[in-house]
N, C-alpha and C. Protein backbone atom coordinates (compact mmCIF):
# COMPACT_ATOMS: atom_id res chain seq x y z
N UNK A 1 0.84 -1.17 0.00
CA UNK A 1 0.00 0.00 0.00
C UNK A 1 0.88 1.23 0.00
N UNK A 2 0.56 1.89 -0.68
CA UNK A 2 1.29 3.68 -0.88
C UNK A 2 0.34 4.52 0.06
N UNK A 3 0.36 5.47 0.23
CA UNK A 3 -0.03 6.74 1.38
C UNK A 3 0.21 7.78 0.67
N UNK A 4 -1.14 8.94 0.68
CA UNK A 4 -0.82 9.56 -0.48
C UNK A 4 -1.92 10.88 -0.18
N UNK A 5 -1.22 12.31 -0.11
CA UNK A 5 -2.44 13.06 0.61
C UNK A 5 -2.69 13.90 -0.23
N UNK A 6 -4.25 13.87 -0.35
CA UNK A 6 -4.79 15.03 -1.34
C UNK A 6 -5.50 15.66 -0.13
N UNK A 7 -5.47 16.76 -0.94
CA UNK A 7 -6.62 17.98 -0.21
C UNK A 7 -6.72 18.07 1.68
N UNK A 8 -4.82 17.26 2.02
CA UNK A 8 -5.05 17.86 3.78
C UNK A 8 -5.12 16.07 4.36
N UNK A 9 -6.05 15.06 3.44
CA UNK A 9 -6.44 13.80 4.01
C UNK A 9 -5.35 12.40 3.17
N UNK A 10 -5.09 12.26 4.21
CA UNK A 10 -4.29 10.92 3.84
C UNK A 10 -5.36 9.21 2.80
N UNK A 11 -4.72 9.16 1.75
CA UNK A 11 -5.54 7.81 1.20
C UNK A 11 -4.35 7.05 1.19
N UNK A 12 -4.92 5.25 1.55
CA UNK A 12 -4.08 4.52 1.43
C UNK A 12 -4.72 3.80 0.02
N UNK A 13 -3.36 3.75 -0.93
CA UNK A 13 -3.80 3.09 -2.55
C UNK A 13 -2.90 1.37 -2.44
N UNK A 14 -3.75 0.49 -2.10
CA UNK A 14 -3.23 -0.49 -2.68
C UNK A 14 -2.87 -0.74 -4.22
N UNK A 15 -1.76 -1.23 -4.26
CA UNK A 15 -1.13 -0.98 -5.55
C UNK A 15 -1.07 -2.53 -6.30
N UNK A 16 -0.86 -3.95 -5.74
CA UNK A 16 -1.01 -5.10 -6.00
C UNK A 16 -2.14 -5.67 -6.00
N UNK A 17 -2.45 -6.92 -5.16
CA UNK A 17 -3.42 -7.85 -5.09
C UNK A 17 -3.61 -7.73 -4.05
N UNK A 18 -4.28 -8.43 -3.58
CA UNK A 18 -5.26 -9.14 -2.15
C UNK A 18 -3.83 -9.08 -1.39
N UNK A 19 -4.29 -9.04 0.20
CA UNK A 19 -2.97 -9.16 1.16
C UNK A 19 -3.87 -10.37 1.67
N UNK A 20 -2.75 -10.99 2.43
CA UNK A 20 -3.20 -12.14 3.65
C UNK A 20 -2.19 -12.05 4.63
N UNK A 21 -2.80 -12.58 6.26
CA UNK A 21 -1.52 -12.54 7.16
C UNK A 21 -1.43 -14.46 7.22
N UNK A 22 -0.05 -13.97 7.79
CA UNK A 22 0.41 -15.50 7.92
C UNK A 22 1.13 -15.41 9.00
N UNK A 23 0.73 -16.94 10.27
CA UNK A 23 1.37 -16.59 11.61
C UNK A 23 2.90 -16.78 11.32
N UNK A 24 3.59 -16.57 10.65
CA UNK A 24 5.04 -16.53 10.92
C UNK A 24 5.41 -15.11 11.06
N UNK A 25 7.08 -15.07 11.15
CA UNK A 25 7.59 -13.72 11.47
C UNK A 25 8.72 -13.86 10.02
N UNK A 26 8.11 -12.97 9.28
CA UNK A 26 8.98 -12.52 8.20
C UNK A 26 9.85 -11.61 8.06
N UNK A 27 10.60 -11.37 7.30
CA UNK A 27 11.54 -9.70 6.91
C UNK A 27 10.57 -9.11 6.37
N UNK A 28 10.15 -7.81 6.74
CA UNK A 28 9.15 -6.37 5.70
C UNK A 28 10.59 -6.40 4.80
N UNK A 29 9.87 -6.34 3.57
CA UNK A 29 10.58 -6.25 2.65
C UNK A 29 10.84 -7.12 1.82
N UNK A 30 10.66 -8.12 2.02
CA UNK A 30 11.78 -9.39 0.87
C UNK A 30 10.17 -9.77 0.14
N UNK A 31 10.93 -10.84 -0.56
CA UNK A 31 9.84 -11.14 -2.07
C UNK A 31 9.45 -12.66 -1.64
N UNK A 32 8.59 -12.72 -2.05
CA UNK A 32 7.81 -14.81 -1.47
C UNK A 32 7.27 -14.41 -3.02
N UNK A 33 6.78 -16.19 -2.65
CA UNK A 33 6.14 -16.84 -3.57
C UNK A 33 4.82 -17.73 -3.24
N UNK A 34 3.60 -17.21 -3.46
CA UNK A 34 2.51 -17.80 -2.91
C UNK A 34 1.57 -18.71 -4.23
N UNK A 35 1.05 -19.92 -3.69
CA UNK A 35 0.70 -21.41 -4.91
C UNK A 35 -0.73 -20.85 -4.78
N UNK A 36 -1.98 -20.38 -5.74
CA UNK A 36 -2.82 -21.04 -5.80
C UNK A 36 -2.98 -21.75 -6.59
N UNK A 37 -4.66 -22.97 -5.82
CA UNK A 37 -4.87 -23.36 -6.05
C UNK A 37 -6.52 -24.10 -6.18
N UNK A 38 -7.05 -24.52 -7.12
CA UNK A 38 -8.72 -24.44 -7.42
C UNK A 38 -8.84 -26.25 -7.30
N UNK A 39 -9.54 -26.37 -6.56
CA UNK A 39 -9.90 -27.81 -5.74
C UNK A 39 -8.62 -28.74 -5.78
N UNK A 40 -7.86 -28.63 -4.76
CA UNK A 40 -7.15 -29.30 -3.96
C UNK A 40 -7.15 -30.71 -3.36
N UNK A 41 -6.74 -31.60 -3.22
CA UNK A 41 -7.64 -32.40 -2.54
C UNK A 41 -8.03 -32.23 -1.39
N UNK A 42 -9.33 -32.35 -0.74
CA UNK A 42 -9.86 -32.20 0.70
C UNK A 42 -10.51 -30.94 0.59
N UNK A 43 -10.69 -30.46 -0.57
CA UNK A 43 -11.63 -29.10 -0.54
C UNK A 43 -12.75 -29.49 -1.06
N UNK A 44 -13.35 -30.09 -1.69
CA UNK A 44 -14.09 -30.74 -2.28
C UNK A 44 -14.52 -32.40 -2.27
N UNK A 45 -15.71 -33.11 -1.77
CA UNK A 45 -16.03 -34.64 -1.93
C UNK A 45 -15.30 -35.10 -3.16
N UNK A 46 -14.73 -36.09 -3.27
CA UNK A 46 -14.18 -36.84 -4.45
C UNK A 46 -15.50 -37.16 -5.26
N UNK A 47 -14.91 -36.49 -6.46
CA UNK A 47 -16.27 -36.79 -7.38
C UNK A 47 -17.00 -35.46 -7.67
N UNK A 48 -16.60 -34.47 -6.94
CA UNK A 48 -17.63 -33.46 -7.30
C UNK A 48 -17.26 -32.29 -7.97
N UNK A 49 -15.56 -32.96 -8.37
CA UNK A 49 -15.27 -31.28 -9.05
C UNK A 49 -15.32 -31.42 -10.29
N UNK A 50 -15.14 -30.51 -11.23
CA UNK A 50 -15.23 -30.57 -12.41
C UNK A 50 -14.33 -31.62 -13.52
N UNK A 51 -14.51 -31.75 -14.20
CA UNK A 51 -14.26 -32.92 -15.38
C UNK A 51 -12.55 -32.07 -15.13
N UNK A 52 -11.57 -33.12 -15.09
CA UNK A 52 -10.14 -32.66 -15.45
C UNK A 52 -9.65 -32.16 -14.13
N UNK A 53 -10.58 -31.85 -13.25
CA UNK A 53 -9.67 -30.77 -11.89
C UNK A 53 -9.46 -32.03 -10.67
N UNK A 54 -9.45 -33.28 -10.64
CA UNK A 54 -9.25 -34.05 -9.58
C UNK A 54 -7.50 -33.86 -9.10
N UNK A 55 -7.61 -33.77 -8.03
CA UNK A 55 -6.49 -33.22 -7.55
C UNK A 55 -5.63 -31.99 -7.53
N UNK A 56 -6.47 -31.02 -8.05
CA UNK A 56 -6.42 -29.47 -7.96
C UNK A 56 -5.99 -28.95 -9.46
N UNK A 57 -5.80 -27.81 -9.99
CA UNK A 57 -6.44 -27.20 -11.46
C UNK A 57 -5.82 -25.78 -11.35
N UNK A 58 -5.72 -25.14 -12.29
CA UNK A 58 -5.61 -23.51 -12.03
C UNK A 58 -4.58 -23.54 -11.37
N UNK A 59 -3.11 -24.05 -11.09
CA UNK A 59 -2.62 -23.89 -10.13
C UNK A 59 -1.40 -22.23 -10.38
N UNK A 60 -1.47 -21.35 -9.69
CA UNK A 60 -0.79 -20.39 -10.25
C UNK A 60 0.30 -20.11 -9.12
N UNK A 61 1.88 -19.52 -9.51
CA UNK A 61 2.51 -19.10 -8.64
C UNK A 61 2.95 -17.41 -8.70
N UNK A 62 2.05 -16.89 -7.46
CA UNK A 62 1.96 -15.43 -7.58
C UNK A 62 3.28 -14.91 -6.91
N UNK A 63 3.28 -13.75 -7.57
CA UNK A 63 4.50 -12.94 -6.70
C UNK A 63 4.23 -12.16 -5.96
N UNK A 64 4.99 -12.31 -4.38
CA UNK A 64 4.39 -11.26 -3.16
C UNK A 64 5.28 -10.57 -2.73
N UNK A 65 5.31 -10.10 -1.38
CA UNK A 65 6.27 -9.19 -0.87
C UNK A 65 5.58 -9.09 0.73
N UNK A 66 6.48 -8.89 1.46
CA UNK A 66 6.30 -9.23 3.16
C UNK A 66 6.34 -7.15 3.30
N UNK A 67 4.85 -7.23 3.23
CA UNK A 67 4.42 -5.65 3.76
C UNK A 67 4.69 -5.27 5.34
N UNK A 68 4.25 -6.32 5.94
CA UNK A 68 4.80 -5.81 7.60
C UNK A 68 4.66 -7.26 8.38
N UNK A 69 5.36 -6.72 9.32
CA UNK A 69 5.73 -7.98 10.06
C UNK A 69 5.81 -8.01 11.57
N UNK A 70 5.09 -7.83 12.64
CA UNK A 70 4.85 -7.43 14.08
C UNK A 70 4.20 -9.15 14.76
N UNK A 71 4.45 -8.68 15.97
CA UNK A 71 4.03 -10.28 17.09
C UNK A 71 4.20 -11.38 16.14
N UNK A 72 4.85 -11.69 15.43
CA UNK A 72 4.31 -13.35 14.80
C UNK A 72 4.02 -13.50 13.33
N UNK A 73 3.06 -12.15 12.90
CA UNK A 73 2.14 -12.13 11.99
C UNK A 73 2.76 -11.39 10.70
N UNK A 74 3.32 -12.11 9.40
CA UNK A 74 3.53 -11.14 8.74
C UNK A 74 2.10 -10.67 7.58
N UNK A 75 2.22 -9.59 7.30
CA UNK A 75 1.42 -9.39 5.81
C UNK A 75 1.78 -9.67 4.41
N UNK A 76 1.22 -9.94 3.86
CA UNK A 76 2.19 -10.77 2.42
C UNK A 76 0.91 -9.74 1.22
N UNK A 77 1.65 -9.19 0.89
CA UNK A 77 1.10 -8.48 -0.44
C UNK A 77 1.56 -9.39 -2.06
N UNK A 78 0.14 -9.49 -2.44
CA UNK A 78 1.07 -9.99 -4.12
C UNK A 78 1.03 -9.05 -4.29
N UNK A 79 1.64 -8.82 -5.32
CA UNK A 79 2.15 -7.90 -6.51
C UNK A 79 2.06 -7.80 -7.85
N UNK A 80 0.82 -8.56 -8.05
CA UNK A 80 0.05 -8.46 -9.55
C UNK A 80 -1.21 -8.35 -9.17
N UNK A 81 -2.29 -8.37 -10.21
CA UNK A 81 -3.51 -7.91 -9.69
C UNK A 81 -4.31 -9.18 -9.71
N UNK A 82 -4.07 -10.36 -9.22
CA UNK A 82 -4.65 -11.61 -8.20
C UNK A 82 -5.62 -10.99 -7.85
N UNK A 83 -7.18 -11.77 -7.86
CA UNK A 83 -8.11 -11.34 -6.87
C UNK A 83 -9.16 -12.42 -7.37
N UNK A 84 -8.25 -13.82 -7.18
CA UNK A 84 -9.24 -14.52 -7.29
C UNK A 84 -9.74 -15.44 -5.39
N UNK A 85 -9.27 -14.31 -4.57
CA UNK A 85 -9.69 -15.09 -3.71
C UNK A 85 -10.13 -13.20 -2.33
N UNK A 86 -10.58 -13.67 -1.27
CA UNK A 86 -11.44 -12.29 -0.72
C UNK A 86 -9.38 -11.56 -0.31
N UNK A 87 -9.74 -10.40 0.12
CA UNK A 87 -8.62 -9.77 0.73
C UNK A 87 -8.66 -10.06 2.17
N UNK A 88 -7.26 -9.79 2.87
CA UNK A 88 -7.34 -10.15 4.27
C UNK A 88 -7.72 -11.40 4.82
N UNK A 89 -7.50 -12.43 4.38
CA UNK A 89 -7.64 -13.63 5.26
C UNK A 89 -6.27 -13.73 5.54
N UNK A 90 -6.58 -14.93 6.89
CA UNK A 90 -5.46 -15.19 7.83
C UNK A 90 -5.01 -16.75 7.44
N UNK A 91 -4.03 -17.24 7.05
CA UNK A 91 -3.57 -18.33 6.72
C UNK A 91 -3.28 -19.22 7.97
N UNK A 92 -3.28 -20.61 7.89
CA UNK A 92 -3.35 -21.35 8.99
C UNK A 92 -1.87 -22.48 8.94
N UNK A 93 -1.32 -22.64 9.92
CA UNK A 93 -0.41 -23.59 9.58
C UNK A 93 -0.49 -24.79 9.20
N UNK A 94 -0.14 -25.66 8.43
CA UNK A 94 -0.35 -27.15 7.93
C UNK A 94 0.54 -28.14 8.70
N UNK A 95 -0.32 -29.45 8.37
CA UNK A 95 0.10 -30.21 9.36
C UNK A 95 2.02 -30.86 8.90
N UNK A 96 2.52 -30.07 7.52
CA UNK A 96 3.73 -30.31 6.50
C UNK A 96 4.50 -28.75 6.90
N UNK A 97 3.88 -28.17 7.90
CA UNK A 97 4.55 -27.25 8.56
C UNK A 97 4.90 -26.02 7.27
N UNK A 98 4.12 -26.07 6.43
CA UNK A 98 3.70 -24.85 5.13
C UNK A 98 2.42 -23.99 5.71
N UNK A 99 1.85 -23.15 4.89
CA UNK A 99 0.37 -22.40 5.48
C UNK A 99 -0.58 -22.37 4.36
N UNK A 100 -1.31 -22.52 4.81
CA UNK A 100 -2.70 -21.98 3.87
C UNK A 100 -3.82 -21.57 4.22
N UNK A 101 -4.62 -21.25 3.75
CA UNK A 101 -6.11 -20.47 3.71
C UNK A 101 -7.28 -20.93 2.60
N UNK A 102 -8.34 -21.19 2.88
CA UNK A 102 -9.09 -21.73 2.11
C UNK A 102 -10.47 -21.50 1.67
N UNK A 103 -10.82 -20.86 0.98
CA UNK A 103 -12.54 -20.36 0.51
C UNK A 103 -12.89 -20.71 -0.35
N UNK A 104 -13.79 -21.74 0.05
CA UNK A 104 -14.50 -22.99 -1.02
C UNK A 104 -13.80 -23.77 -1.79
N UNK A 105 -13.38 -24.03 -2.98
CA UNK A 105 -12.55 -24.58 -3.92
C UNK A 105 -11.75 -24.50 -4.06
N UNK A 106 -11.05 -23.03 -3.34
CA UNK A 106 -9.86 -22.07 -3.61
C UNK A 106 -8.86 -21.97 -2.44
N UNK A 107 -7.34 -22.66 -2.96
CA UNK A 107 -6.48 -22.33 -1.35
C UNK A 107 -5.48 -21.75 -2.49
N UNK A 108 -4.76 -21.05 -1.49
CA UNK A 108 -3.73 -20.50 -1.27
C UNK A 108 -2.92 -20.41 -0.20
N UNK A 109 -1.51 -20.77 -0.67
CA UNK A 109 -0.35 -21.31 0.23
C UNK A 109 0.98 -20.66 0.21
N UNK A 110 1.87 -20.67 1.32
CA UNK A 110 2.97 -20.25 1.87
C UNK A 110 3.45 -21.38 1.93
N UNK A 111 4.78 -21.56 1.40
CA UNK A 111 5.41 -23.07 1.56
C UNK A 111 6.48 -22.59 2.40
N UNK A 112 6.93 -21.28 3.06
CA UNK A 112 8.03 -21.07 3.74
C UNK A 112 8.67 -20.69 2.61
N UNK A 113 10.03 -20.49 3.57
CA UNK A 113 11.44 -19.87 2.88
C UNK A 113 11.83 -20.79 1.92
N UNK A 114 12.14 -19.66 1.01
CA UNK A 114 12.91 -20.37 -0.17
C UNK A 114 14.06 -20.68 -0.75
């Protein structure tokens, strides 16, 4: 996000994609790499996704950037205009010690350092 004052009042302009936090503690500043992905397995009953998507589909690797980073929690901004999933969700740790977040069909993941 940029900060940017017209007329006396401060606007904040997001300039990328969707942010999400993730409970780790990152560097503000450095560049990640976040996987989506459109039915996964375990997001969907076997059998119910579309013709060709068994075992996940769409899979894209976005480019982000660690916006801030306080108690635990960093913010992860992409940096293209991604918005196939809501803004501001909180990613959860996996049991492969990676993160993700999940709305309906749709996850998106932190695999850690690269």
């Amino acid at each position: 996000m940029a900060s940017v004052k017209v007329q006396g009042r401060a606007w904040r302009l997001k300039l990328g994609g969707i942010q999400v936090k993730v409970p780790v503690s990152l560097t503000a500043g450095t560049t990640v790499s976040l996987v989506y992905l459109e039915y996964a397995l375990g997001l969907v009953p076997i059998g119910t996704e579309p013709k060709g998507m068994f075992g996940g589909g769409n899979r894209q690797i976005l480019p982000a950037k660690v916006v801030s980073s306080a108690n635990g929690i960093s913010t992860i901004e992409i940096t293209n205009s991604f918005n196939l999933m809501s803004d501001g969700l909180t990613m959860k740790q996996l049991p492969d010690k990676s993160f993700g977040v999940f709305e309906g069909y749709k996850a998106l993941y932190y695999k850690g350092e690269e």
